[in-house]
N, C-alpha and C. Protein backbone atom coordinates (compact mmCIF):
# COMPACT_ATOMS: atom_id res chain seq x y z
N UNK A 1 6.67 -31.53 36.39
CA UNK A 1 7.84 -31.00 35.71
C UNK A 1 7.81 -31.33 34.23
N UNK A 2 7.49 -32.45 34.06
CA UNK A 2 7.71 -33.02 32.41
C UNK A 2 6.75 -32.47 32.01
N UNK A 3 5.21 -32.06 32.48
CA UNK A 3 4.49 -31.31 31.86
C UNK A 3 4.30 -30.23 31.19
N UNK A 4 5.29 -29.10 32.50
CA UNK A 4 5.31 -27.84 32.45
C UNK A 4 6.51 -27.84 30.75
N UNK A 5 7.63 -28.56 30.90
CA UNK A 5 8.73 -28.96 29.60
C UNK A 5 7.35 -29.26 28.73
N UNK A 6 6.39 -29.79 28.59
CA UNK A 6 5.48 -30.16 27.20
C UNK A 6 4.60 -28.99 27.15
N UNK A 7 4.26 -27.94 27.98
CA UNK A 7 3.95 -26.74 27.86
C UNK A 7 4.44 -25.70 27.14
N UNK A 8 5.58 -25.77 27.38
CA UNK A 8 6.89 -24.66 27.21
C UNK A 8 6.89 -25.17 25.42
N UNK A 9 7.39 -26.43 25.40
CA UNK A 9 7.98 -26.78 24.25
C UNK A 9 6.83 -26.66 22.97
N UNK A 10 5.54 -26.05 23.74
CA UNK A 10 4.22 -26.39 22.83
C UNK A 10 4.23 -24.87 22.23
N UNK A 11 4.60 -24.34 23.32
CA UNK A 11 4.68 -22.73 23.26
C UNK A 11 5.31 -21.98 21.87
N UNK A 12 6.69 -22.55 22.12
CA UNK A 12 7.95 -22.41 21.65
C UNK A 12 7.39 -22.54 19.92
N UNK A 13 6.33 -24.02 20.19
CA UNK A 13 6.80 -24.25 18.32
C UNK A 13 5.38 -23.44 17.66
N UNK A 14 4.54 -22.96 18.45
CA UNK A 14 3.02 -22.47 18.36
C UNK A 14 4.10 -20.80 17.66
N UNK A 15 4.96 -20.37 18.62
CA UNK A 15 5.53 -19.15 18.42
C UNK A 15 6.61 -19.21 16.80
N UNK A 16 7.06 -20.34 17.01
CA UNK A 16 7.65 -20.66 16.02
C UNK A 16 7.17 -20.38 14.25
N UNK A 17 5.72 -21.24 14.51
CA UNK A 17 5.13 -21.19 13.41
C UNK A 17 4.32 -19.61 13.20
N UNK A 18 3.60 -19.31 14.39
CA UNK A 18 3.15 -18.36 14.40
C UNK A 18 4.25 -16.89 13.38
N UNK A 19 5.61 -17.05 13.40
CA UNK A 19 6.91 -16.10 13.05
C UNK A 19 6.58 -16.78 11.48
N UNK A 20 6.97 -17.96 11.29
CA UNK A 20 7.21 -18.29 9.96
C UNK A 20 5.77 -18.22 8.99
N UNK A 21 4.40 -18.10 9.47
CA UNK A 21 3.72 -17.44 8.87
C UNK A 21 3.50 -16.00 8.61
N UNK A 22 3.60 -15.31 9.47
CA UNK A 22 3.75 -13.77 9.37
C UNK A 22 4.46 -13.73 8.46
N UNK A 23 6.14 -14.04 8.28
CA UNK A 23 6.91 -13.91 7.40
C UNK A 23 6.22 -14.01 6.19
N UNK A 24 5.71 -15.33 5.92
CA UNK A 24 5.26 -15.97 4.41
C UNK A 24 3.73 -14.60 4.04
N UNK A 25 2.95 -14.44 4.71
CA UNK A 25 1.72 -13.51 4.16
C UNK A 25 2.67 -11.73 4.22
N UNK A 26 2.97 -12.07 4.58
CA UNK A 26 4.37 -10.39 4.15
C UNK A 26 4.68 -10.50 2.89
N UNK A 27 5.66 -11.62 2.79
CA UNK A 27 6.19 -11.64 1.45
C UNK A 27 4.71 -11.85 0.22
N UNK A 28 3.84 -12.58 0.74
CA UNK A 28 2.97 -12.71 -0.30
C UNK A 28 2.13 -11.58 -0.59
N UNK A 29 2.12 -10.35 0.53
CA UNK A 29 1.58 -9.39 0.03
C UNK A 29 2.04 -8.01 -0.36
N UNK A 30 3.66 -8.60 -0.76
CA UNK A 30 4.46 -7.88 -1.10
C UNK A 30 4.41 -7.77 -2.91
N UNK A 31 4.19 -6.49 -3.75
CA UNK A 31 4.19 -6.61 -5.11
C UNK A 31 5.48 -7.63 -6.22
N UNK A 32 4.61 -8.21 -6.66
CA UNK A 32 5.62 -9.27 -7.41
C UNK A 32 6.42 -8.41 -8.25
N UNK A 33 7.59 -9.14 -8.28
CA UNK A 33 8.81 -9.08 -9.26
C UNK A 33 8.50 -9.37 -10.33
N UNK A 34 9.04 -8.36 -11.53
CA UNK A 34 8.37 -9.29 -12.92
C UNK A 34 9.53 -8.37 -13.77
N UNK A 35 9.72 -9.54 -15.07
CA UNK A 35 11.27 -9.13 -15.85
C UNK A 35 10.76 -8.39 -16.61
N UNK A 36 11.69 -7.56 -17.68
CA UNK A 36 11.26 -7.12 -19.09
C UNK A 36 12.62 -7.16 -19.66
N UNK A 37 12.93 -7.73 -20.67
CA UNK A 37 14.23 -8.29 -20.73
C UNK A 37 15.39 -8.12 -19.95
N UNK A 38 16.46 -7.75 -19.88
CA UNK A 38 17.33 -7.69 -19.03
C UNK A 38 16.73 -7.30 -17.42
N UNK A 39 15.92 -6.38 -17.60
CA UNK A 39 15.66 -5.36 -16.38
C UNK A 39 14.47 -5.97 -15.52
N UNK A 40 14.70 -5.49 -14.15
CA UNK A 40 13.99 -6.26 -13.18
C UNK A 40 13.45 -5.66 -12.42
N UNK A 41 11.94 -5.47 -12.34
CA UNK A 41 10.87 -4.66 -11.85
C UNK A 41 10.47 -4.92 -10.45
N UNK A 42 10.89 -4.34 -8.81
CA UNK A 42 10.44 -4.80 -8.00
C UNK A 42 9.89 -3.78 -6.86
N UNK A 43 9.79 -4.16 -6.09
CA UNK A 43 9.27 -3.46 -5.00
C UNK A 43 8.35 -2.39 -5.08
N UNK A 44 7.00 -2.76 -5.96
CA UNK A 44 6.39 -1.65 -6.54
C UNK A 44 5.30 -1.13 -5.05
N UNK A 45 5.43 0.38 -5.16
CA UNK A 45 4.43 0.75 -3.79
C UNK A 45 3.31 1.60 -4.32
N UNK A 46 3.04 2.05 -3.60
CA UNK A 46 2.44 3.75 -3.14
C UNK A 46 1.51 3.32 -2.18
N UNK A 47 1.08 5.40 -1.74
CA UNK A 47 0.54 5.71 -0.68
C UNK A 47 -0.73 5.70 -0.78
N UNK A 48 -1.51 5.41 0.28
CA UNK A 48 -3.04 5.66 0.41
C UNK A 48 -3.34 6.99 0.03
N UNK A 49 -4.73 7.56 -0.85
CA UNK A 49 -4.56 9.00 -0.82
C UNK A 49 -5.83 9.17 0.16
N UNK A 50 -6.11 10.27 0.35
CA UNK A 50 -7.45 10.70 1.14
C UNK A 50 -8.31 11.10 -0.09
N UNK A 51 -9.41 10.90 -0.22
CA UNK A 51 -11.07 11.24 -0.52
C UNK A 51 -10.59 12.41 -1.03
N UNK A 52 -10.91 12.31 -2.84
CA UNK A 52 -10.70 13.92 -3.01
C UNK A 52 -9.17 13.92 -4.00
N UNK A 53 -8.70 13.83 -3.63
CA UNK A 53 -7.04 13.45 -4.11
C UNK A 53 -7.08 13.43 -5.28
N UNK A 54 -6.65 14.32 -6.47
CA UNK A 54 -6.30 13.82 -7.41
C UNK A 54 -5.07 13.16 -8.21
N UNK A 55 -3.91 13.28 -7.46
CA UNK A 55 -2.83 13.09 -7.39
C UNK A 55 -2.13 12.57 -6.55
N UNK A 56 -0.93 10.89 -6.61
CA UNK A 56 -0.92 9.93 -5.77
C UNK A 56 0.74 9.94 -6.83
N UNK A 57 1.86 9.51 -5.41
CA UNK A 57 2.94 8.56 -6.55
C UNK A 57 2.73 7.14 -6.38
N UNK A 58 3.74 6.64 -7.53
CA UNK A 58 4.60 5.55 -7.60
C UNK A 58 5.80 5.52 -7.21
N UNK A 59 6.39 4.30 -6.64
CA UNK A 59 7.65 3.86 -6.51
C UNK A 59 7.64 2.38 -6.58
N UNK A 60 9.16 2.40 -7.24
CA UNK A 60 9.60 0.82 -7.26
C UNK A 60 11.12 1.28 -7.79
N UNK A 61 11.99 -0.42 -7.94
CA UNK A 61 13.06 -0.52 -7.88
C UNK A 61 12.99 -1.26 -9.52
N UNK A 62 14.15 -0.57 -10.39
CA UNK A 62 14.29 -0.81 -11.53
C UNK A 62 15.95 -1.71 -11.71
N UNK A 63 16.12 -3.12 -11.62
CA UNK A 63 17.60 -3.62 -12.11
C UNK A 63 17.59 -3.57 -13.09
N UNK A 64 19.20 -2.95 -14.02
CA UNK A 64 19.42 -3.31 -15.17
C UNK A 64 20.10 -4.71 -15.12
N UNK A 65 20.28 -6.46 -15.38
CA UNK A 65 20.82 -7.05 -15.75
C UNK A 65 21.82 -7.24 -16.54
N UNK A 66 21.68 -6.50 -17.74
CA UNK A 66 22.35 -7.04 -18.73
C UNK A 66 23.43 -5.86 -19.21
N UNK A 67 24.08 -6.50 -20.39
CA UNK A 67 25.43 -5.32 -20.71
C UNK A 67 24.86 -3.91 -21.70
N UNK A 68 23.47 -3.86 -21.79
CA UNK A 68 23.35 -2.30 -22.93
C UNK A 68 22.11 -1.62 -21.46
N UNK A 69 22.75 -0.28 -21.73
CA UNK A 69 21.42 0.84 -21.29
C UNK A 69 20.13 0.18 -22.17
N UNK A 70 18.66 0.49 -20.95
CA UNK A 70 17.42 0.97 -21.56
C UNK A 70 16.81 1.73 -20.97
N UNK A 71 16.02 2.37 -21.42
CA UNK A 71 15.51 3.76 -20.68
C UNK A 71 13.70 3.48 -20.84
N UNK A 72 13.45 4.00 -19.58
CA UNK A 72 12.00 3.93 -19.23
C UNK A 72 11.34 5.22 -20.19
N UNK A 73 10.63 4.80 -21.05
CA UNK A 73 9.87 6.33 -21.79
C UNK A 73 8.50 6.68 -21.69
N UNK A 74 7.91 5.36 -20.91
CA UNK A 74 6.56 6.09 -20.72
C UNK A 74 6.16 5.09 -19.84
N UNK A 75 5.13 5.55 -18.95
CA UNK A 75 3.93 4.70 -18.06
C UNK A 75 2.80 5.12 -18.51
N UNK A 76 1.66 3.96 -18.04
CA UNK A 76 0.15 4.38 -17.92
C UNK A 76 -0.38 3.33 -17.17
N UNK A 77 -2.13 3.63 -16.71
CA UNK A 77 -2.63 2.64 -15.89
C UNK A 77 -3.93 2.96 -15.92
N UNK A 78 -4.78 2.16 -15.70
CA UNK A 78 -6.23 2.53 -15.10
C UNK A 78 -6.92 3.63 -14.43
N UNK A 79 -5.99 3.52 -13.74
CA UNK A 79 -6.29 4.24 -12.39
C UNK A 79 -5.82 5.57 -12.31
N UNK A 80 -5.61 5.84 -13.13
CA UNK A 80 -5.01 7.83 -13.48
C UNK A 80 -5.29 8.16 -15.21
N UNK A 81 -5.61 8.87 -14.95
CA UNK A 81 -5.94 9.69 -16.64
C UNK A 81 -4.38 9.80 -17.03
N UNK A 82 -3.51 10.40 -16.44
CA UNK A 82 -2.30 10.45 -16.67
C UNK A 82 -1.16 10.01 -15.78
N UNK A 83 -0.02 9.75 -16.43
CA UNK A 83 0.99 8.87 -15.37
C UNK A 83 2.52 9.49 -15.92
N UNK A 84 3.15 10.54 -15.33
CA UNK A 84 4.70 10.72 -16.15
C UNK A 84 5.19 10.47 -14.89
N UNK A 85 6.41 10.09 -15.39
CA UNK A 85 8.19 10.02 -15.02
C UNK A 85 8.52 11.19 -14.30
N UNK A 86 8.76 11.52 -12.91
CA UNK A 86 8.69 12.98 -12.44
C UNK A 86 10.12 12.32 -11.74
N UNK A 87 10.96 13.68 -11.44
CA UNK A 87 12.37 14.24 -10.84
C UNK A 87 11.90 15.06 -9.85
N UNK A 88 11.85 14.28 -8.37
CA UNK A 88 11.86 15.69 -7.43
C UNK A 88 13.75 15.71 -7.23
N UNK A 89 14.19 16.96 -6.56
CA UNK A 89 15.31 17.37 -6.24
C UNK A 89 15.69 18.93 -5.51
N UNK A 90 16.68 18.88 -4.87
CA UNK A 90 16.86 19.95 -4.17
C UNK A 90 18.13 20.73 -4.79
N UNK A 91 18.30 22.14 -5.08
CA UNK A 91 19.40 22.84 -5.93
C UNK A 91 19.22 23.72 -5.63
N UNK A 92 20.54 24.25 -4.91
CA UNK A 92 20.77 25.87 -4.28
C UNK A 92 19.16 25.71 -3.27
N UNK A 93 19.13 24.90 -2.35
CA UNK A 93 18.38 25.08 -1.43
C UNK A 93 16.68 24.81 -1.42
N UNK A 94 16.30 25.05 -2.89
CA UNK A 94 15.41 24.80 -3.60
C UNK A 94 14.60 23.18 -4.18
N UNK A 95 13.47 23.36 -3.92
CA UNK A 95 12.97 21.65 -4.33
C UNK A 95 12.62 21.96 -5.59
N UNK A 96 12.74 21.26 -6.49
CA UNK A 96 11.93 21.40 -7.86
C UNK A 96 10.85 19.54 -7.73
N UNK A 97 10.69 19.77 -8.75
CA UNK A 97 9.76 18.32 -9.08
C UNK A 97 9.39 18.84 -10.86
N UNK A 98 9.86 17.76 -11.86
CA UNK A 98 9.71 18.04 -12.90
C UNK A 98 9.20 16.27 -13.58
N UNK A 99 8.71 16.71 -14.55
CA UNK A 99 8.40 15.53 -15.58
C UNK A 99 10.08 15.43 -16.25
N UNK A 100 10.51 14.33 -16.29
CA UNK A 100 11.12 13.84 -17.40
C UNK A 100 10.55 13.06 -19.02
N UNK A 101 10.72 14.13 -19.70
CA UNK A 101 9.87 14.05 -21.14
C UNK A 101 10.72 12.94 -22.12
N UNK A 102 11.82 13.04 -21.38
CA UNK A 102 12.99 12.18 -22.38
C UNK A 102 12.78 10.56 -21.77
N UNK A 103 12.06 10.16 -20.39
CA UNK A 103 12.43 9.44 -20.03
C UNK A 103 13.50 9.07 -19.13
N UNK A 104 13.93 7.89 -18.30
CA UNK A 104 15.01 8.08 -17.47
C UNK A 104 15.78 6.53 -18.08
N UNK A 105 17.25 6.71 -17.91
CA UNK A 105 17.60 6.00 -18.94
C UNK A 105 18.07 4.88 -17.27
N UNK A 106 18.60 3.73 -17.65
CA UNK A 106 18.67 2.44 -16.49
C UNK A 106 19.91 2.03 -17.16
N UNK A 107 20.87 2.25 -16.55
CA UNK A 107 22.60 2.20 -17.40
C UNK A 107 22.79 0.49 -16.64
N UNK A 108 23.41 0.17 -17.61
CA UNK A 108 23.76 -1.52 -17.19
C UNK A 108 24.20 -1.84 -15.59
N UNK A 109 23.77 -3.16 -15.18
CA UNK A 109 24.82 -2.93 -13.94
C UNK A 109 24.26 -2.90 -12.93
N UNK A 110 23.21 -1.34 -13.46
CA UNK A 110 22.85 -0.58 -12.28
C UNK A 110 21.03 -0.53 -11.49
N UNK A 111 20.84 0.09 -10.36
CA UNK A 111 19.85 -0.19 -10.44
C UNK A 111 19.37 0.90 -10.01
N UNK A 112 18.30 1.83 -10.24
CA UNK A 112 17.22 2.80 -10.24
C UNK A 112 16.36 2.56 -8.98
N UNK A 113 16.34 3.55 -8.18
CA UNK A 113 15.28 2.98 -7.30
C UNK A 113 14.24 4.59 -6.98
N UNK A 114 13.10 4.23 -7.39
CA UNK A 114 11.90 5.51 -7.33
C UNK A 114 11.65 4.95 -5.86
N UNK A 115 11.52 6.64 -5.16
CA UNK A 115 11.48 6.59 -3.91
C UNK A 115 10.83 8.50 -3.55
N UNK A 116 10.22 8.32 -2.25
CA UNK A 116 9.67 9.73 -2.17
C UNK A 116 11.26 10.94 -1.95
N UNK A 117 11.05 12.02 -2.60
CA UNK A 117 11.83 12.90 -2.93
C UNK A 117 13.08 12.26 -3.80
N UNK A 118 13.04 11.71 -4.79
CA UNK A 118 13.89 11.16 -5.87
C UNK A 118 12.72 10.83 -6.72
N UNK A 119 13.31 9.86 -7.54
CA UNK A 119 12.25 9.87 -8.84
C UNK A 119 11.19 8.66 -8.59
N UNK A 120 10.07 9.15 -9.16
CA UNK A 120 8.84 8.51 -9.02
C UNK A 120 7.94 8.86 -10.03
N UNK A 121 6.62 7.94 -9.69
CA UNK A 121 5.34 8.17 -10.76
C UNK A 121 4.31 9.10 -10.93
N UNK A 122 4.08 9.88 -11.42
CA UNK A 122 3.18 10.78 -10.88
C UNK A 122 1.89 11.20 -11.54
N UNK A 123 0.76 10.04 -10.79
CA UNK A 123 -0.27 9.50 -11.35
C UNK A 123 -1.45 11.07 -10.97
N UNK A 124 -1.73 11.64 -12.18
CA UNK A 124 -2.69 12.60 -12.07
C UNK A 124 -4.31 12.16 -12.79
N UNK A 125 -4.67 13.09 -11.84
CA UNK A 125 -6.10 12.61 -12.52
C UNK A 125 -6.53 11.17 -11.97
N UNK A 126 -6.62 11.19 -10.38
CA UNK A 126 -6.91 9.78 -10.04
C UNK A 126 -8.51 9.49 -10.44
N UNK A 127 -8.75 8.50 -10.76
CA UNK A 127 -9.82 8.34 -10.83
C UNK A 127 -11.02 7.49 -9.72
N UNK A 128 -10.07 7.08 -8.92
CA UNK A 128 -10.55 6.95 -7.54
C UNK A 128 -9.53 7.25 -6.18
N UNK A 129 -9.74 7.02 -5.31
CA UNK A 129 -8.62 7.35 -4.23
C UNK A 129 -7.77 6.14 -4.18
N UNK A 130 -6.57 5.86 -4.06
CA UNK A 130 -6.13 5.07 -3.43
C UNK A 130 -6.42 4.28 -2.17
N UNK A 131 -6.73 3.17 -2.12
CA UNK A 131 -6.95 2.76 -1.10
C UNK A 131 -5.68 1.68 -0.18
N UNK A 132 -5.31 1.89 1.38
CA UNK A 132 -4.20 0.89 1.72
C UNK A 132 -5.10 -0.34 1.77
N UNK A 133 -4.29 -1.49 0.62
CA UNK A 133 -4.30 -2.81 0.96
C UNK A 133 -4.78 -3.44 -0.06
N UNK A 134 -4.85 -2.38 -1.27
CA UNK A 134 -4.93 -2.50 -2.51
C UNK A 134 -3.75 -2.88 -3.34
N UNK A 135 -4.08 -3.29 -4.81
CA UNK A 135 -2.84 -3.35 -5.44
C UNK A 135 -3.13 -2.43 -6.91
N UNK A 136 -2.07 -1.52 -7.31
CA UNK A 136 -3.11 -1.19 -8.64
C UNK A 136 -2.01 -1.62 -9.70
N UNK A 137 -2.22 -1.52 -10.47
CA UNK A 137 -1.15 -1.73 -11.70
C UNK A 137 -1.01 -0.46 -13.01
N UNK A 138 0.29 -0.65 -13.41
CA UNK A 138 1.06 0.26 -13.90
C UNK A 138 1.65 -0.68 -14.88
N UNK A 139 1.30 0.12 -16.51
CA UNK A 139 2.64 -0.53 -17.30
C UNK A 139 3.36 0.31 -17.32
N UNK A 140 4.43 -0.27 -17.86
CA UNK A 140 6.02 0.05 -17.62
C UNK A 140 6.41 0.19 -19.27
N UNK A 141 6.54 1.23 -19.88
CA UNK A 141 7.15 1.47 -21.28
C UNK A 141 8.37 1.50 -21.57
N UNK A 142 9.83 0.55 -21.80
CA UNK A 142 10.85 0.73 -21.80
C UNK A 142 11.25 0.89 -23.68
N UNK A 143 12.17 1.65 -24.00
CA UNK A 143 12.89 1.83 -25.17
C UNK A 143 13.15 0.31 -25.76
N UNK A 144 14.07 -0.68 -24.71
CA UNK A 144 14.49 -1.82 -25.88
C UNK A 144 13.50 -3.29 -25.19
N UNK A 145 12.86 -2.84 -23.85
CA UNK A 145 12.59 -4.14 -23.26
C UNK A 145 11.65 -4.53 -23.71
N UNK A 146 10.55 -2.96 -24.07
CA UNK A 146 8.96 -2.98 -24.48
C UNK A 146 8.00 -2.49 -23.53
N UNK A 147 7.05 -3.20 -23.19
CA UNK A 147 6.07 -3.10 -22.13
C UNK A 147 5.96 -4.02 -20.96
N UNK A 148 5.72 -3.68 -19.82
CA UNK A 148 5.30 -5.12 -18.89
C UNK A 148 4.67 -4.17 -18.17
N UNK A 149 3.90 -4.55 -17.41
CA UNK A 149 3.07 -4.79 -16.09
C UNK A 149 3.48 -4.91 -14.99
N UNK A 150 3.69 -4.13 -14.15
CA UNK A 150 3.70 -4.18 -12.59
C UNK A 150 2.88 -3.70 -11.80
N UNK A 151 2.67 -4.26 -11.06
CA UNK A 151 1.60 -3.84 -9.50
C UNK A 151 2.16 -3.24 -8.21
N UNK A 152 1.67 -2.02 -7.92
CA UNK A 152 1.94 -1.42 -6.74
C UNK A 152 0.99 -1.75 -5.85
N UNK A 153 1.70 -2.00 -3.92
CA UNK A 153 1.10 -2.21 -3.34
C UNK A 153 0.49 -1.44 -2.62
N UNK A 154 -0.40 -0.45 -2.45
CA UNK A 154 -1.19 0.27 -1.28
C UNK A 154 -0.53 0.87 -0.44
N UNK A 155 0.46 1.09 0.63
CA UNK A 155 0.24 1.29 1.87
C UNK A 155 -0.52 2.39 2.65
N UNK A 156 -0.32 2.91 3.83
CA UNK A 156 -0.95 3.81 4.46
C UNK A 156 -0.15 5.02 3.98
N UNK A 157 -1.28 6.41 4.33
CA UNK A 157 -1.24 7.62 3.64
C UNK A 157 0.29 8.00 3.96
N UNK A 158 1.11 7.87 5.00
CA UNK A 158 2.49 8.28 5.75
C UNK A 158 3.30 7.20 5.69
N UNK A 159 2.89 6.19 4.69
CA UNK A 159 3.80 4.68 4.90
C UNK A 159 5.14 5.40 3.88
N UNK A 160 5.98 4.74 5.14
CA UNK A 160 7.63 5.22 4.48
C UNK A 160 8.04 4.50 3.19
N UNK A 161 8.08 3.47 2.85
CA UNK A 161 7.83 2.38 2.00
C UNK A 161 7.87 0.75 2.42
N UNK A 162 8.05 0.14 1.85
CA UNK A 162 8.01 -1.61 1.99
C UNK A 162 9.15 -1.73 2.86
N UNK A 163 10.41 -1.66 2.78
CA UNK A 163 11.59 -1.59 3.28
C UNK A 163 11.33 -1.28 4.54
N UNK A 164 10.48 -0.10 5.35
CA UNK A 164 10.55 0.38 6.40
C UNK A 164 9.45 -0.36 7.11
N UNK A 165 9.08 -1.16 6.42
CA UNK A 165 7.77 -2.42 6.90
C UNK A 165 7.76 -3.68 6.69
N UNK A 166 9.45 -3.68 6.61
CA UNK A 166 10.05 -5.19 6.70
C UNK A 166 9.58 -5.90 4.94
N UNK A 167 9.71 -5.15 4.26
CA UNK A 167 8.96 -5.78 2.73
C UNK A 167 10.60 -5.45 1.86
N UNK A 168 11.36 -5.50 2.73
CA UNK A 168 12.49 -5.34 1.79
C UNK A 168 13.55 -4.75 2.35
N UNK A 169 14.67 -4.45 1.57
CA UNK A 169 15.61 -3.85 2.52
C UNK A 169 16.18 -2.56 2.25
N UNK A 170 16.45 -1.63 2.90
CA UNK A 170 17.12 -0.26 2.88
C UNK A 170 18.46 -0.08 2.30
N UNK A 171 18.69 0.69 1.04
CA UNK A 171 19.86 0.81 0.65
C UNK A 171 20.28 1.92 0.85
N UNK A 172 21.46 2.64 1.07
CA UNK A 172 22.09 3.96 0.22
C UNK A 172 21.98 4.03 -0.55
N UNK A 173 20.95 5.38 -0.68
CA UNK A 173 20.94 6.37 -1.72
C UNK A 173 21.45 7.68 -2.35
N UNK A 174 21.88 7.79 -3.71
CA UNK A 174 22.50 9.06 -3.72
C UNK A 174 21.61 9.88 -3.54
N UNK A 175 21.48 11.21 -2.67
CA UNK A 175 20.09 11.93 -2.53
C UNK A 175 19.63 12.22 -3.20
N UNK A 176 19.74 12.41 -5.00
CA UNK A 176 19.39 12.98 -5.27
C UNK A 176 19.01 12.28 -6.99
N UNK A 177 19.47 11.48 -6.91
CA UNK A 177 19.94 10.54 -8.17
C UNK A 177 18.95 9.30 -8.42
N UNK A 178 18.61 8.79 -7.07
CA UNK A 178 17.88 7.33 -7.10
C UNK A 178 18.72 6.65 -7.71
N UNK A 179 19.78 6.64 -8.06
CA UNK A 179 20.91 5.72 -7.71
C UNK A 179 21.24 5.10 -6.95
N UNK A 180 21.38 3.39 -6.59
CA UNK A 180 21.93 3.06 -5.63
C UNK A 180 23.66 3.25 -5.57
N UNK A 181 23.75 3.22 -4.29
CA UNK A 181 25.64 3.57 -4.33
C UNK A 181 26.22 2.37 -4.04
């Protein structure tokens, strides 16, 4: 009896640890957070592309911190000849997908979140495929913050994002805005 109890209880903490590592290599292979003054750069993704692909997005989550608007005016990276600011959306039934040339502005407060069919990166001209389990990096051109660096993480070609793979959490979205509500 006392055995089978030192069995069980061996079990228990083997399972235990076994949970609290999974957790920890998740989070660690989750794309780091990184500031640019007020504003707070996280949950950077994208999709695996297939062989061939010249075209792959970005997504991530943009906080404004502080009390003034700044607006994102440009990206670039390695890994694409070109990188704009794109608006997908639906109107009178219709999808569009456009470059934003002006940039997208990040109003205090608030927070921006690029996501598939809302706004995202739209890296043309790949110069290799995406691969899942990679990380690539992207600077980030803001109006008052400057420049920084963030890294997107890989996932698979149909991966919903981080959130839907336990790398974060699911908010309401305005459909159409990438606004959180």
């Amino acid at each position: 009896m006392q055995r089978q109890r030192s069995i069980t209880t061996r079990i228990l903490w083997l399972t235990l640890f076994g949970v609290m590592l999974g957790g920890l290599l998740a989070a660690a292979a989750r794309a780091d957070e990184v500031k640019a003054g007020d504003l707070i750069i996280s949950q950077g993704w994208s999709r695996a592309t297939p062989g061939g692909a010249k075209v792959g997005g970005g997504y991530l989550t943009i906080e404004n911190k502080g009390s003034a608007p700044d607006r994102l005016i440009a990206v670039s990276g390695d890994v694409a000849g070109k990188i704009e600011i794109h608006e997908m959306a639906v109107k009178d039934g219709v999808m569009t997908m456009r470059p934003l040339d002006n940039g997208l502005a990040i109003a205090p407060g608030k927070t921006v979140k690029f996501a598939p069919g809302g706004f995202h990166l739209m890296m043309m001209d790949l110069k290799n495929p995406l691969k899942q389990g990679e990380k690539i990096s992207v600077t980030l051109e803001f109006e008052k913050a400057g420049k920084v660096t963030a890294s997107l993480d890989v996932l698979g070609v149909g991966a919903p994002g981080p959130a839907a793979q336990g790398g974060g959490k699911m908010e309401k979205m305005d459909s159409h805005s990438g606004m959180k509500m």
